[in-house]
Protein backbone atom coordinates (compact mmCIF):
# COMPACT_ATOMS: atom_id res chain seq x y z
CA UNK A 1 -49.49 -34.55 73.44
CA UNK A 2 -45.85 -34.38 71.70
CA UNK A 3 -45.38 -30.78 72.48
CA UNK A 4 -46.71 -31.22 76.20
CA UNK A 5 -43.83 -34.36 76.40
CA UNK A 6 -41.44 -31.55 75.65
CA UNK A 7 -42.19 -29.18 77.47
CA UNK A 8 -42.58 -31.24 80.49
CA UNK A 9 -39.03 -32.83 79.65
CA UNK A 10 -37.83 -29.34 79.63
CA UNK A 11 -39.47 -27.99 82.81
CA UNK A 12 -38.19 -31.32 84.47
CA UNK A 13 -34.67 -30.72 83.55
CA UNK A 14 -34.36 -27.39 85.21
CA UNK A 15 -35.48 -29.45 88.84
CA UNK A 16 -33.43 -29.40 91.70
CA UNK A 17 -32.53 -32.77 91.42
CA UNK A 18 -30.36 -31.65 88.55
CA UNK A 19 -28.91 -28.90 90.09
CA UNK A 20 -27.69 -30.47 93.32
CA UNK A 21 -26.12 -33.38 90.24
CA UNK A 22 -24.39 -30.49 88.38
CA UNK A 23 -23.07 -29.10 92.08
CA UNK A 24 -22.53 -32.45 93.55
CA UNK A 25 -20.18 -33.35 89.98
CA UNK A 26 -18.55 -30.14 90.39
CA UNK A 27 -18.11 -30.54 94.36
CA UNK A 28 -16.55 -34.11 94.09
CA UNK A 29 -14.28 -33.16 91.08
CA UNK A 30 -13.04 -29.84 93.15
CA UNK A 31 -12.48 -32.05 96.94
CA UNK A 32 -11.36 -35.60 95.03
CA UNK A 33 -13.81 -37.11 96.64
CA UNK A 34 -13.07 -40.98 96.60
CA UNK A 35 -15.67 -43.46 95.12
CA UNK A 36 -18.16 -44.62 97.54
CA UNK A 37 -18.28 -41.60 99.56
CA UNK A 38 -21.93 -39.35 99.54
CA UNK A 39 -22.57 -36.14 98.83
CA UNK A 40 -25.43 -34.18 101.17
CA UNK A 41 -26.30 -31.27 98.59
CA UNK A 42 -29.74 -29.68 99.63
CA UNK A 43 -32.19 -32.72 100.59
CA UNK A 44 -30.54 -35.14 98.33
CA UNK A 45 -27.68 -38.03 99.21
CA UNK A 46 -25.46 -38.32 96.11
CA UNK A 47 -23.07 -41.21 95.46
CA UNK A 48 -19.52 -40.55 94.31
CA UNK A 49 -19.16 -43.67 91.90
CA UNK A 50 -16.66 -45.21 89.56
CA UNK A 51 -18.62 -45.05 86.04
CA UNK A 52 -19.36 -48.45 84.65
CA UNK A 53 -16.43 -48.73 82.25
CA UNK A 54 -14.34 -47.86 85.34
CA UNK A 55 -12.65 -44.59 84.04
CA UNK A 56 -13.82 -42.15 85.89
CA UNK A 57 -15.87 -40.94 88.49
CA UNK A 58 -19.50 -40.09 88.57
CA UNK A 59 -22.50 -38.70 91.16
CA UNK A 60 -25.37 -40.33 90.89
CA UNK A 61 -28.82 -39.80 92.77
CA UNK A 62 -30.74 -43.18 93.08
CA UNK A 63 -35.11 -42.18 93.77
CA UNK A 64 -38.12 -44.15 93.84
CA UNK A 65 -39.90 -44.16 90.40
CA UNK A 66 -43.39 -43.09 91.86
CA UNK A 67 -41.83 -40.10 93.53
CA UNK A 68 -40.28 -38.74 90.05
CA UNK A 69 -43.74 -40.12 88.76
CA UNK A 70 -45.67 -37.52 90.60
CA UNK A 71 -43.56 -34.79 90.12
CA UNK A 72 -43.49 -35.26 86.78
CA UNK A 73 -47.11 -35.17 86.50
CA UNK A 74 -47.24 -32.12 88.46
CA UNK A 75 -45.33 -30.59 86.10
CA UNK A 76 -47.32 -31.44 83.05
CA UNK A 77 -50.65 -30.53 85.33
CA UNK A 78 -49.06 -27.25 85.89
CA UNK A 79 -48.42 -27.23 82.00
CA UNK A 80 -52.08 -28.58 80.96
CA UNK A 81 -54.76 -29.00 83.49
CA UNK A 82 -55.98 -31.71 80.89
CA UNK A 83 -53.66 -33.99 83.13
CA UNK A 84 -56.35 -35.02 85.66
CA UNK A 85 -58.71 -36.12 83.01
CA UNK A 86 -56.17 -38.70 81.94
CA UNK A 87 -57.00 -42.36 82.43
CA UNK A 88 -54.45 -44.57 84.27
CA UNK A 89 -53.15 -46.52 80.69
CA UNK A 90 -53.18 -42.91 79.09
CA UNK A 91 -50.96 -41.70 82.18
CA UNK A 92 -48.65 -44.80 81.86
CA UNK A 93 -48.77 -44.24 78.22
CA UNK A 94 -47.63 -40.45 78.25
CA UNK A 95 -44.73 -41.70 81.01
CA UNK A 96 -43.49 -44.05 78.69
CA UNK A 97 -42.72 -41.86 76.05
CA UNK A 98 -41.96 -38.74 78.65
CA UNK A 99 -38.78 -41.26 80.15
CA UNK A 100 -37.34 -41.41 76.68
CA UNK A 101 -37.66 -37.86 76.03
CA UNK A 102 -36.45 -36.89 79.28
CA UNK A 103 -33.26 -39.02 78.91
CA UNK A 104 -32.21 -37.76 75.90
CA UNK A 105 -32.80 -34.13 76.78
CA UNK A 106 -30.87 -34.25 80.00
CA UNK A 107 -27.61 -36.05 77.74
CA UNK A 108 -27.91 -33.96 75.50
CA UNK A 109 -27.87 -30.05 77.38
CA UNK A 110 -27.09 -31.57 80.66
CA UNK A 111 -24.34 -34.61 80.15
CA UNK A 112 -26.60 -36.28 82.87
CA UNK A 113 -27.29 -40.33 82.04
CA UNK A 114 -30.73 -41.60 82.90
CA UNK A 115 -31.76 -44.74 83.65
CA UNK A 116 -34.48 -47.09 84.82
CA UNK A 117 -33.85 -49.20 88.24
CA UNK A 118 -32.44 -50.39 90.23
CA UNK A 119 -36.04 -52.37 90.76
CA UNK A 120 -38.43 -50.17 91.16
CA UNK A 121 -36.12 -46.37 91.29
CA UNK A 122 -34.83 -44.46 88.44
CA UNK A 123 -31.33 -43.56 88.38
CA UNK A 124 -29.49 -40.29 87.17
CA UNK A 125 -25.89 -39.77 87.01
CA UNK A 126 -23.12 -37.28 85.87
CA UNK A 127 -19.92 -37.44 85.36
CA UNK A 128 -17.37 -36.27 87.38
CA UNK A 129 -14.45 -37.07 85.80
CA UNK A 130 -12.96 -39.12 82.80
């Protein structure tokens, strides 16, 4: 199950949603866009933010945890077709561990910070300046 974590983590990192981050970071650092201001890059609304120790700037893409949920699992079903025989705590289970994985494979090879919430969303940001 370790290895499928990873290579689900990896597949997931190479998404669209962390393209249009990269681009949207590099778009906002190139125009100076202010904070507060959004970002339309493909289908996704980025915010231009001040970063929470207010020294720079970062995008950030807020989405709804069950949407990134299903994708994800898409992924790993693509990956292993042992997915759909996966009780709901052994799905919850694998998530779990997949969010921590995920998060420290985008910092690491992607600079891009990943969090849980606001409420019920999942939060990604990069930065766009320091």
């Amino acid at each position: 199950m370790n290895e499928l974590i990873s290579k689900a983590a990896a597949k997931a990192s190479q998404g669209e949603i962390f393209r249009a981050l990269a681009y949207g970071a590099l778009k906002a650092r190139a125009a100076r866009i202010a904070p507060n201001q959004i970002i339309r890059i493909n289908e996704f609304d980025l915010m231009v933010a001040d970063d929470e120790n207010g020294d720079g700037l970062v995008v950030q893409i807020i989405l709804p945890l069950v949407q990134m949920e299903g994708l994800v699992l898409a992924w790993a079903r693509e990956l292993d077709g042992c997915v759909e025989s996966w009780s709901d705590h052994d799905r919850r289970e694998w998530l779990a561990v997949f969010w921590g994985e995920l998060a420290m494979y985008l910092a690491k090879w992607q600079d891009i910070k990943m969090r849980l919430g606001p409420g019920e969303n999942i939060t990604f940001e990069k930065a766009v300046s320091r």
